[in-house]
PDB file of N, CA and C in Angstrom:
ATOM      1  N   UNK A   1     109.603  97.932  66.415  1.00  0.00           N
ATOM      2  CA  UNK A   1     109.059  97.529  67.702  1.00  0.00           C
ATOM      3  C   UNK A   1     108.376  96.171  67.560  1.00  0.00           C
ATOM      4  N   UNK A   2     108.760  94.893  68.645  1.00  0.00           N
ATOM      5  CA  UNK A   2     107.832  93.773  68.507  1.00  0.00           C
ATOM      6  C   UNK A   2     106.509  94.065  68.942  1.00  0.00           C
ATOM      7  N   UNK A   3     105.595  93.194  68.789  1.00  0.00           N
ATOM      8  CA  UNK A   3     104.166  92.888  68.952  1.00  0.00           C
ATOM      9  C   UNK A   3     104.052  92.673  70.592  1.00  0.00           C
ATOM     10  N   UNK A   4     104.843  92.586  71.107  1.00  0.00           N
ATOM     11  CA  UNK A   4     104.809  92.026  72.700  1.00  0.00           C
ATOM     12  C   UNK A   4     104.915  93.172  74.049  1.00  0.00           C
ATOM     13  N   UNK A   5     105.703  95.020  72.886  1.00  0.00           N
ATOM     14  CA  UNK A   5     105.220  96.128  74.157  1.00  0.00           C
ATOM     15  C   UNK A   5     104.177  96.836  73.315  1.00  0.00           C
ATOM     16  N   UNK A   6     103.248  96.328  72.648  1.00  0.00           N
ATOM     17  CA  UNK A   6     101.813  96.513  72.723  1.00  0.00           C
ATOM     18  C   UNK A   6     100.978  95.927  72.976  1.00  0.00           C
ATOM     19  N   UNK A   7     100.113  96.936  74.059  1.00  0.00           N
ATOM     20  CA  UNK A   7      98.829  96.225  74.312  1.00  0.00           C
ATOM     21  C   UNK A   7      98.107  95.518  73.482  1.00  0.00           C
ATOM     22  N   UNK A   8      97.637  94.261  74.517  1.00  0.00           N
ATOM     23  CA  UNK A   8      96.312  93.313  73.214  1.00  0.00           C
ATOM     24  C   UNK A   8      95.486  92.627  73.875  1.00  0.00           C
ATOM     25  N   UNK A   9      94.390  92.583  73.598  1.00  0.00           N
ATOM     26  CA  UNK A   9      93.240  91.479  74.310  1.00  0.00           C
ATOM     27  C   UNK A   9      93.854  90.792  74.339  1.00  0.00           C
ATOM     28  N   UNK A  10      94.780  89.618  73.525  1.00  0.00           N
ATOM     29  CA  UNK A  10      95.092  88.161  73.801  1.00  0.00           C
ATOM     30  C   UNK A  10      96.393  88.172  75.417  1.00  0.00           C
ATOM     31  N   UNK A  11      96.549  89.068  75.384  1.00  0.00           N
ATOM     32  CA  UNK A  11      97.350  89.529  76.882  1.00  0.00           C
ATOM     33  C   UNK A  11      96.490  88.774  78.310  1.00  0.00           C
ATOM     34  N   UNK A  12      95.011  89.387  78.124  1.00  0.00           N
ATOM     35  CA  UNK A  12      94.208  89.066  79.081  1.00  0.00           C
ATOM     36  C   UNK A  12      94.331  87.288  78.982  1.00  0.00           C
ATOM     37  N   UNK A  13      94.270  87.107  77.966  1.00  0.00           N
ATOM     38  CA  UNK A  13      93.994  85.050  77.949  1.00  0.00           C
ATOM     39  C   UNK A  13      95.464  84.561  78.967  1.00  0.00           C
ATOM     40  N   UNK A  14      96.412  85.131  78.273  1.00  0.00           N
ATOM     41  CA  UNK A  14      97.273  84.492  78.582  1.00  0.00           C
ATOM     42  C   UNK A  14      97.602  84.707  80.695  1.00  0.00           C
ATOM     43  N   UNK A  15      96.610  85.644  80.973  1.00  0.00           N
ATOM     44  CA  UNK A  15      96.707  86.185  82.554  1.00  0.00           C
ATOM     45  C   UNK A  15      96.411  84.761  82.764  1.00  0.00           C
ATOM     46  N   UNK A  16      94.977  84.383  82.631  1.00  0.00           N
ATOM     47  CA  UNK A  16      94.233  82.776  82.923  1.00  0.00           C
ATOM     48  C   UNK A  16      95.082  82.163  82.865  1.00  0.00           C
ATOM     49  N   UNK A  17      96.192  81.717  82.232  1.00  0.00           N
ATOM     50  CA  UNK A  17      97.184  81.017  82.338  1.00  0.00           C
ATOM     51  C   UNK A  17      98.092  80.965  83.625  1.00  0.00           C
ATOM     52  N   UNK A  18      98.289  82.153  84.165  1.00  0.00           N
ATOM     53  CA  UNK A  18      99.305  82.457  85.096  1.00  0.00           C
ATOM     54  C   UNK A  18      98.892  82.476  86.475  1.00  0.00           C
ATOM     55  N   UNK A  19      97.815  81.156  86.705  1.00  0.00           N
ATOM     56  CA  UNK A  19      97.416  80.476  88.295  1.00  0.00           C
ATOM     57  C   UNK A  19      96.709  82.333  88.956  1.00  0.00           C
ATOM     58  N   UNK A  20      95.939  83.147  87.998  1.00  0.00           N
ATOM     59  CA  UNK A  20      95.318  84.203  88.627  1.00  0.00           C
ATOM     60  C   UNK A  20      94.327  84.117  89.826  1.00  0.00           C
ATOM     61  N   UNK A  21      93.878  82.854  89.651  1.00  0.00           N
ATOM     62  CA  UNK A  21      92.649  82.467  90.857  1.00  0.00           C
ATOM     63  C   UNK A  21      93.352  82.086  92.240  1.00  0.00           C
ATOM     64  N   UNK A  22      95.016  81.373  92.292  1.00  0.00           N
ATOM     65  CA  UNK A  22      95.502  81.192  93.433  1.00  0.00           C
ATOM     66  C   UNK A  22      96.148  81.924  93.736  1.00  0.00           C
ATOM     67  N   UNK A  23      96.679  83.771  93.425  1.00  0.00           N
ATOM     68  CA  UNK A  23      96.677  84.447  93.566  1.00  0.00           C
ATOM     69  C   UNK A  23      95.717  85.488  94.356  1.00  0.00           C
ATOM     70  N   UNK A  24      94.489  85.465  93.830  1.00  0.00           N
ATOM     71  CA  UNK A  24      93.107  86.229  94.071  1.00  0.00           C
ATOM     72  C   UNK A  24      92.808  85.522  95.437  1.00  0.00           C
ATOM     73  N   UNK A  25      92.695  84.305  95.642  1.00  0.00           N
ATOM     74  CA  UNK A  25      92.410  83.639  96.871  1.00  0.00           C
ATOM     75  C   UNK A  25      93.899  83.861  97.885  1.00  0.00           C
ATOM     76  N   UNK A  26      94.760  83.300  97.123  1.00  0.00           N
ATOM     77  CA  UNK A  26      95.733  83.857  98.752  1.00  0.00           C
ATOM     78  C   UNK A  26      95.575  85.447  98.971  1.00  0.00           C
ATOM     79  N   UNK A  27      95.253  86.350  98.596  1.00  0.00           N
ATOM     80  CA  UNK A  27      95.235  87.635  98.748  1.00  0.00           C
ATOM     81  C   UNK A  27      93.969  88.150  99.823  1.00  0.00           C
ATOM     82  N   UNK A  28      93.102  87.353  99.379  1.00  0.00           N
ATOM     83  CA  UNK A  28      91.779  87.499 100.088  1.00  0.00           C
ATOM     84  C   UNK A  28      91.704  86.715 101.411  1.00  0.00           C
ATOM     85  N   UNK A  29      92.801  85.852 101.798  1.00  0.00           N
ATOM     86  CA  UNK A  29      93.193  84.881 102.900  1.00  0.00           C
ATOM     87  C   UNK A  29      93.864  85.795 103.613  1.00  0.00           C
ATOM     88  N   UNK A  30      94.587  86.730 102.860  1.00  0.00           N
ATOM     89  CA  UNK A  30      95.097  87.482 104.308  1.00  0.00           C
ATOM     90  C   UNK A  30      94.556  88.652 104.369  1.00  0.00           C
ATOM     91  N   UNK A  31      94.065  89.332 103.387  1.00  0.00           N
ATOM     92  CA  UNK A  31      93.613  90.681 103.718  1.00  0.00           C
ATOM     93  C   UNK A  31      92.082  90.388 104.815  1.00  0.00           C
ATOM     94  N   UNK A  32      91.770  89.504 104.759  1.00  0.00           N
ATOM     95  CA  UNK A  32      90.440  88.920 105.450  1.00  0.00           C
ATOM     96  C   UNK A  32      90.916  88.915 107.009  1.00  0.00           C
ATOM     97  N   UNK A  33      92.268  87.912 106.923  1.00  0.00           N
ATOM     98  CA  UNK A  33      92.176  87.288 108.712  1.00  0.00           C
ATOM     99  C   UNK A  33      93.190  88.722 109.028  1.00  0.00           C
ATOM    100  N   UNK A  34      94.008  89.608 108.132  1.00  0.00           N
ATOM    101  CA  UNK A  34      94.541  90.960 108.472  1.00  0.00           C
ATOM    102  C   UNK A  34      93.880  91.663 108.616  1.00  0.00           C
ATOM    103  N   UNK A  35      92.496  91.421 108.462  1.00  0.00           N
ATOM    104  CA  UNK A  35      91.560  93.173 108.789  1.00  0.00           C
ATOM    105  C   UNK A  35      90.817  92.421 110.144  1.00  0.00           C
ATOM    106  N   UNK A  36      90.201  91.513 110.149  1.00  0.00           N
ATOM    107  CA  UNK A  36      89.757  90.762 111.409  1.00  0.00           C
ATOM    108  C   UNK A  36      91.114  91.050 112.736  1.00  0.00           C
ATOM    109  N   UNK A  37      92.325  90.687 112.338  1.00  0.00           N
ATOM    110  CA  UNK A  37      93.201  90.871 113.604  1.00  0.00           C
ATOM    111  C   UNK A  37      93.443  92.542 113.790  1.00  0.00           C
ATOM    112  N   UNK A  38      93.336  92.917 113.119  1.00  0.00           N
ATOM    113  CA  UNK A  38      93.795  94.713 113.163  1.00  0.00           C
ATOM    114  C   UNK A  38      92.280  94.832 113.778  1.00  0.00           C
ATOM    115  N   UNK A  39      90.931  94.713 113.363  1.00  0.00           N
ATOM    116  CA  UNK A  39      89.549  95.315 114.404  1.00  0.00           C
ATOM    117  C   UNK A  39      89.883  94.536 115.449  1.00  0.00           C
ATOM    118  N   UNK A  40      90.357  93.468 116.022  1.00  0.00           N
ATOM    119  CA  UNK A  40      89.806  93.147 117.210  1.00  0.00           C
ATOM    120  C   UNK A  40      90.867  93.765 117.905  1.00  0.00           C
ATOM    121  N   UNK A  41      92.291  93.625 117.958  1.00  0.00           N
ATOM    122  CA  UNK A  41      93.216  94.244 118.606  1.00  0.00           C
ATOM    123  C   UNK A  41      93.230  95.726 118.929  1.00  0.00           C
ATOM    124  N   UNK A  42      92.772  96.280 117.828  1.00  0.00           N
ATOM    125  CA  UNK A  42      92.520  97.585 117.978  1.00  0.00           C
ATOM    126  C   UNK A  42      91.315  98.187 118.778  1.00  0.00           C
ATOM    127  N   UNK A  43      90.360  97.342 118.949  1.00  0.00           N
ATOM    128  CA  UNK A  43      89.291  97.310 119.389  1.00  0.00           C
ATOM    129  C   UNK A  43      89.087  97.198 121.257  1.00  0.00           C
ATOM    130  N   UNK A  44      89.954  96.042 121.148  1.00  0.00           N
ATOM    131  CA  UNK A  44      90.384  95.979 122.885  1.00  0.00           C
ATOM    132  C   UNK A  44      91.549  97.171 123.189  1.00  0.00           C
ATOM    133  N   UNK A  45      92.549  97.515 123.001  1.00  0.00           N
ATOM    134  CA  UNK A  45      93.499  98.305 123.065  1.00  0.00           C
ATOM    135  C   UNK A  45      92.951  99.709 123.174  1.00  0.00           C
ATOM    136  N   UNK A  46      91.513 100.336 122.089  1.00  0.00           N
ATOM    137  CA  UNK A  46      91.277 101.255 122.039  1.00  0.00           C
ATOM    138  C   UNK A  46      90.509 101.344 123.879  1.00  0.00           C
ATOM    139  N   UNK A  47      89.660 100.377 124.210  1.00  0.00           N
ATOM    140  CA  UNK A  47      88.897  99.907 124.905  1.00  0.00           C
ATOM    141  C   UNK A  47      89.504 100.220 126.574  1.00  0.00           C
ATOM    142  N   UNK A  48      90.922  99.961 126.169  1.00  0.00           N
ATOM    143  CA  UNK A  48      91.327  99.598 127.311  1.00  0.00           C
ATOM    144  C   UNK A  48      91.993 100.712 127.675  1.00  0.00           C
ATOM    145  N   UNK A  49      92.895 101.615 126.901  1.00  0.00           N
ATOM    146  CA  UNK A  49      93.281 102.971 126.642  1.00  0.00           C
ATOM    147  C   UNK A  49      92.085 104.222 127.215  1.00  0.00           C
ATOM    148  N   UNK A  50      91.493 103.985 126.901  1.00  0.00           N
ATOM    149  CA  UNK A  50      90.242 105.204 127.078  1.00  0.00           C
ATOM    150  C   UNK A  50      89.378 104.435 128.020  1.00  0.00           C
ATOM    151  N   UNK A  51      89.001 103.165 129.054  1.00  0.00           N
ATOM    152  CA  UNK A  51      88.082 103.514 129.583  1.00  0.00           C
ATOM    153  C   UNK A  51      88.412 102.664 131.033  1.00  0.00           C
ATOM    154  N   UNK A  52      89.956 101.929 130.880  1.00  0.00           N
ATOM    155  CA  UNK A  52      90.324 101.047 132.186  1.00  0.00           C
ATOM    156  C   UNK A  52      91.213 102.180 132.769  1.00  0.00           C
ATOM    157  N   UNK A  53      91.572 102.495 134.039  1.00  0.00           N
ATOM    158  CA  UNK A  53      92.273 102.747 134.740  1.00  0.00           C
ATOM    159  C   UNK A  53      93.554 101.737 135.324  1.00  0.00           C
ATOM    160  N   UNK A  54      94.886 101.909 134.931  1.00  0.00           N
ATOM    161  CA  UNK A  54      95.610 101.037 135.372  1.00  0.00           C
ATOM    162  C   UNK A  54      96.985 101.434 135.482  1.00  0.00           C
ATOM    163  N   UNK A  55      98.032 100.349 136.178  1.00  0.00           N
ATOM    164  CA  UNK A  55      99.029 101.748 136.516  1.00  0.00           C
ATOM    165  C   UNK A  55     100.168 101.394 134.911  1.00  0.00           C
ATOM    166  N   UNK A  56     100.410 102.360 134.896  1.00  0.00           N
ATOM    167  CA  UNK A  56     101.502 102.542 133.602  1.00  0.00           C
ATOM    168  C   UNK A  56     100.649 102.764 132.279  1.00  0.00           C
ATOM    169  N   UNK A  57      99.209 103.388 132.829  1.00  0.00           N
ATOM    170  CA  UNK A  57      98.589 103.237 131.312  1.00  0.00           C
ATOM    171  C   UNK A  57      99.418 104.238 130.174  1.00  0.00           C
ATOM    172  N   UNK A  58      99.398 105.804 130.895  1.00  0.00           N
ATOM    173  CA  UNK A  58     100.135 106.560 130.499  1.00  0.00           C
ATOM    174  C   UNK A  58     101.478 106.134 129.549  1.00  0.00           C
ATOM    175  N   UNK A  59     102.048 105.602 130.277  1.00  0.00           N
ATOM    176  CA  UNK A  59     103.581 105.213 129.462  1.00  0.00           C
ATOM    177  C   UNK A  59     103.514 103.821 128.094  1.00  0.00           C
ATOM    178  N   UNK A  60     102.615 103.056 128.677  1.00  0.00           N
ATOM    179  CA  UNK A  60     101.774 102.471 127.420  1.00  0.00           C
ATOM    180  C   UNK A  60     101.441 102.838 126.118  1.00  0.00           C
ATOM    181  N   UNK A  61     100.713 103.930 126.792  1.00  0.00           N
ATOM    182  CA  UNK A  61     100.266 104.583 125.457  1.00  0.00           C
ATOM    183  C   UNK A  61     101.045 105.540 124.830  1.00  0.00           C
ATOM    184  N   UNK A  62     102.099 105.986 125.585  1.00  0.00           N
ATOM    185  CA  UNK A  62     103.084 106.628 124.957  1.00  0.00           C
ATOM    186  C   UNK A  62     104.251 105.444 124.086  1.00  0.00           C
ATOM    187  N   UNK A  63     104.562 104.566 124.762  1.00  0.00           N
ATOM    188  CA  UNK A  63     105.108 103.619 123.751  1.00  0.00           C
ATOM    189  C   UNK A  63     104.182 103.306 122.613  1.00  0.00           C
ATOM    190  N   UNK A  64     102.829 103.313 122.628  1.00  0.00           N
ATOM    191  CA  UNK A  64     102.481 103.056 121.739  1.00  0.00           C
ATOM    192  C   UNK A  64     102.513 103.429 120.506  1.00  0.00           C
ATOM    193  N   UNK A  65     102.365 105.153 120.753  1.00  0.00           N
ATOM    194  CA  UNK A  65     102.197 105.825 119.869  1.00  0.00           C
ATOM    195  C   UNK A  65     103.672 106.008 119.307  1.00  0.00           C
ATOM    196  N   UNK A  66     104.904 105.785 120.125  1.00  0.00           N
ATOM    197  CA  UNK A  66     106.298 106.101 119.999  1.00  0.00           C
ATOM    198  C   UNK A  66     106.381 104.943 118.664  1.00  0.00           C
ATOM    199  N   UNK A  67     105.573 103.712 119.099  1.00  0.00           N
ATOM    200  CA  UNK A  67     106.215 103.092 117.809  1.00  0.00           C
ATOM    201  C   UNK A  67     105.472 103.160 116.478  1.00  0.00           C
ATOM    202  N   UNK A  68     104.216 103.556 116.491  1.00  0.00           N
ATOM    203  CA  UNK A  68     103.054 103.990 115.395  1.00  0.00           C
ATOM    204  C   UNK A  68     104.284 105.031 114.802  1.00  0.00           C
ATOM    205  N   UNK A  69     105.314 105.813 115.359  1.00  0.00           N
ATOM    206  CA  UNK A  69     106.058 106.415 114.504  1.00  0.00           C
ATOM    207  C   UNK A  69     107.236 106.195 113.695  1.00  0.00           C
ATOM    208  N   UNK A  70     107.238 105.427 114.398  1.00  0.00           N
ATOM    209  CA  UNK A  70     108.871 104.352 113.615  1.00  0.00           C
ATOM    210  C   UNK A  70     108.737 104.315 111.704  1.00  0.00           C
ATOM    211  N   UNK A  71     109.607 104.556 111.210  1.00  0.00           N
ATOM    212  CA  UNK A  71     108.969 104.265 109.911  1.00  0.00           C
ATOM    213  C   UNK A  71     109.401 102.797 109.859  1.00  0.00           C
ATOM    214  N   UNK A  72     108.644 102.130 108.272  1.00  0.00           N
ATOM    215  CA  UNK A  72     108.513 101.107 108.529  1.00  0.00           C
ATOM    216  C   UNK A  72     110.178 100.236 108.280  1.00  0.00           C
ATOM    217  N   UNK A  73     110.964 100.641 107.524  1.00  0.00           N
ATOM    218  CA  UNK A  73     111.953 100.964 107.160  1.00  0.00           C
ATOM    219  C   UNK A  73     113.111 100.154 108.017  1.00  0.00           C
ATOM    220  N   UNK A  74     112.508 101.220 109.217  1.00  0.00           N
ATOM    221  CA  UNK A  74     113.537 100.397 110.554  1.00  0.00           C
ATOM    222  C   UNK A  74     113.330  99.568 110.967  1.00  0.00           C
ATOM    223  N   UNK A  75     112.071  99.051 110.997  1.00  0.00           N
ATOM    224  CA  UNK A  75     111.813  97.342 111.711  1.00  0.00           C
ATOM    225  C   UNK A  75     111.795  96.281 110.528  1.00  0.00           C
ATOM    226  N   UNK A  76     111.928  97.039 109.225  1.00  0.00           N
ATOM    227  CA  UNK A  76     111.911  95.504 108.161  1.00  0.00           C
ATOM    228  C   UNK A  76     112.575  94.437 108.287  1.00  0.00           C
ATOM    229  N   UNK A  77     114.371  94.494 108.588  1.00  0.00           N
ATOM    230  CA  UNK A  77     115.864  93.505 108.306  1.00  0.00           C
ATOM    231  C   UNK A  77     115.376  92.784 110.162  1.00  0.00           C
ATOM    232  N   UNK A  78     114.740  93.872 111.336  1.00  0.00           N
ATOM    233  CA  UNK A  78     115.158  93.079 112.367  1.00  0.00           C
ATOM    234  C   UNK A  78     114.197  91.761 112.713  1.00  0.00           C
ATOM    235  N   UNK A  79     112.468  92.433 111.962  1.00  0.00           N
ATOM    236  CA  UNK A  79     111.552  91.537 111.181  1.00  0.00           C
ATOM    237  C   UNK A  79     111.821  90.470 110.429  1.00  0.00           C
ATOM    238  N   UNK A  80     112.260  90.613 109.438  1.00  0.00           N
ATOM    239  CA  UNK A  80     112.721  89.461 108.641  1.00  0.00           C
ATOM    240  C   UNK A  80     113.602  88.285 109.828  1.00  0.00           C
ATOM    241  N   UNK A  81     114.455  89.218 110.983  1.00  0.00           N
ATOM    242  CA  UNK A  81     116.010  88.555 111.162  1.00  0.00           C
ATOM    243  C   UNK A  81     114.557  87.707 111.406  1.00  0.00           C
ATOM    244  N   UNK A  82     113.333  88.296 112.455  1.00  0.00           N
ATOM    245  CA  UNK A  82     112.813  87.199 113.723  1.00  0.00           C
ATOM    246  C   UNK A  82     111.676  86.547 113.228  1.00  0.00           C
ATOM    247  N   UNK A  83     111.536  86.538 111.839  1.00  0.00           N
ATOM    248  CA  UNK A  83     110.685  85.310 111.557  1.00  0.00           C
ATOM    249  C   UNK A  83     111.593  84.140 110.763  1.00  0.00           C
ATOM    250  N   UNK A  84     112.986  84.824 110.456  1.00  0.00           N
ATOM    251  CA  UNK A  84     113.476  83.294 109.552  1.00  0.00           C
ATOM    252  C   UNK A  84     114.264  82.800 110.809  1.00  0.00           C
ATOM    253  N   UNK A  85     114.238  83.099 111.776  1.00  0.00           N
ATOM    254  CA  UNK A  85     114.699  82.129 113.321  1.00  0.00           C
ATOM    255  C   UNK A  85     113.539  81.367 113.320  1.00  0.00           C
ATOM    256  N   UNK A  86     112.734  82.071 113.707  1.00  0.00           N
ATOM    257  CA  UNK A  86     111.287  81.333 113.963  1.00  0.00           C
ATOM    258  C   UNK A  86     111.020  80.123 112.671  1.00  0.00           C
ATOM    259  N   UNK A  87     111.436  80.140 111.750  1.00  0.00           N
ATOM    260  CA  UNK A  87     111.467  79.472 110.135  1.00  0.00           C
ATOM    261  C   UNK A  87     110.043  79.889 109.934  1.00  0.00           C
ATOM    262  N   UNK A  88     109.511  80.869 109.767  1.00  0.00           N
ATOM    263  CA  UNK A  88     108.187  81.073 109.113  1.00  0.00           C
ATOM    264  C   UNK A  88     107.999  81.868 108.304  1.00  0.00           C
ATOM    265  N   UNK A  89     109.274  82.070 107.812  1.00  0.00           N
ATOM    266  CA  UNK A  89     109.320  82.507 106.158  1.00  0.00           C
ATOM    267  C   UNK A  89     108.790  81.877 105.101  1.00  0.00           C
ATOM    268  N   UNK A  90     108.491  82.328 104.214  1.00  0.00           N
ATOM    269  CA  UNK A  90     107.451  81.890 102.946  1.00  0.00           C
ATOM    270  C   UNK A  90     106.064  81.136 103.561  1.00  0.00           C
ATOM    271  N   UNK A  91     105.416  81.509 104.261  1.00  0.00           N
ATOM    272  CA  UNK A  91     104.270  81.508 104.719  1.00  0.00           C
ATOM    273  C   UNK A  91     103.679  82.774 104.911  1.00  0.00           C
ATOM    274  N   UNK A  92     102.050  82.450 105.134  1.00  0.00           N
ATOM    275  CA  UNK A  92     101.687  83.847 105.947  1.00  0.00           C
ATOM    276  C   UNK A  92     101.467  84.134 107.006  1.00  0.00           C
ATOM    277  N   UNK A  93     102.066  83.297 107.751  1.00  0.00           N
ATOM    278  CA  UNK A  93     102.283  83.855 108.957  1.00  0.00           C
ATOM    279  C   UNK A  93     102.823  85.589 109.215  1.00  0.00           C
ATOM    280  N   UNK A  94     103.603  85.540 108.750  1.00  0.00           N
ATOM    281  CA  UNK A  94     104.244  86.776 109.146  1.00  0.00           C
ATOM    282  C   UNK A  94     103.674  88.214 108.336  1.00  0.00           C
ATOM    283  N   UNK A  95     102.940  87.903 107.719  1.00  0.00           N
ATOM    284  CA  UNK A  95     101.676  88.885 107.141  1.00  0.00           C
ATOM    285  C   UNK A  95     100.734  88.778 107.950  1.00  0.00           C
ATOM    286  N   UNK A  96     100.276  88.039 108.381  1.00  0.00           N
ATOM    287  CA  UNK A  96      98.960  87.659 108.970  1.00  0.00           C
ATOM    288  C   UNK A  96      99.346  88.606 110.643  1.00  0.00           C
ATOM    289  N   UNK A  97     100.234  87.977 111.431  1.00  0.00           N
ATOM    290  CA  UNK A  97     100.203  88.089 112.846  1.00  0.00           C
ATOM    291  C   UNK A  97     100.746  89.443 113.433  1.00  0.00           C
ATOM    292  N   UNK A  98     101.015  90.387 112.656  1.00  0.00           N
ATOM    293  CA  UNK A  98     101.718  91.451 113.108  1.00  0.00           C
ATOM    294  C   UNK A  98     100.429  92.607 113.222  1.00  0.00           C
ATOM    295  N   UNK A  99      99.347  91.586 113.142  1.00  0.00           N
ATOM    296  CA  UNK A  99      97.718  92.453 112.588  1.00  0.00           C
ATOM    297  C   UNK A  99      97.361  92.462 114.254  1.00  0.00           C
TER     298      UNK A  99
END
């Protein structure tokens, strides 16, 4: 067996090498403005669901919940088709805005 599928402290050095900090920061760029867009949306929606009266709320909220069931599965390829039209692939956009 080589030296390289065993574990070793010098493993950790070589992480520092592999741009770990612009990793750690893009991660924290979206999980940040993704939890900010998921409370506020969810926040008005819940808001508006439970305390406005309006017509079609009913069927609203049944689409809503119709698609909270979708697995995710089925909207991945038609996702992908409609952000590389849009060209905002390899950005985060398309992590970010679906919040």
């Amino acid at each position: 067996m080589d030296s390289e599928s065993h574990p070793h402290l010098e493993f950790f050095g070589r992480a520092k090498d592999a741009a770990v900090r612009e990793v750690f920061i893009n991660t924290f760029i979206i999980v940040i403005l993704t939890m900010a867009g998921v409370v506020i949306t969810c926040s008005i929606s819940a808001y508006s669901f439970a305390r406005m009266k309006w017509r079609d709320r009913d069927l609203m909220f049944a689409l809503l919940l119709s698609s909270m069931m979708l697995p995710y599965a089925v909207t991945l390829i038609p996702s992908f088709i409609g952000w590389s039209k849009s060209g905002l692939t390899n950005t985060f956009v398309p992590l970010i805005a679906p919040a």
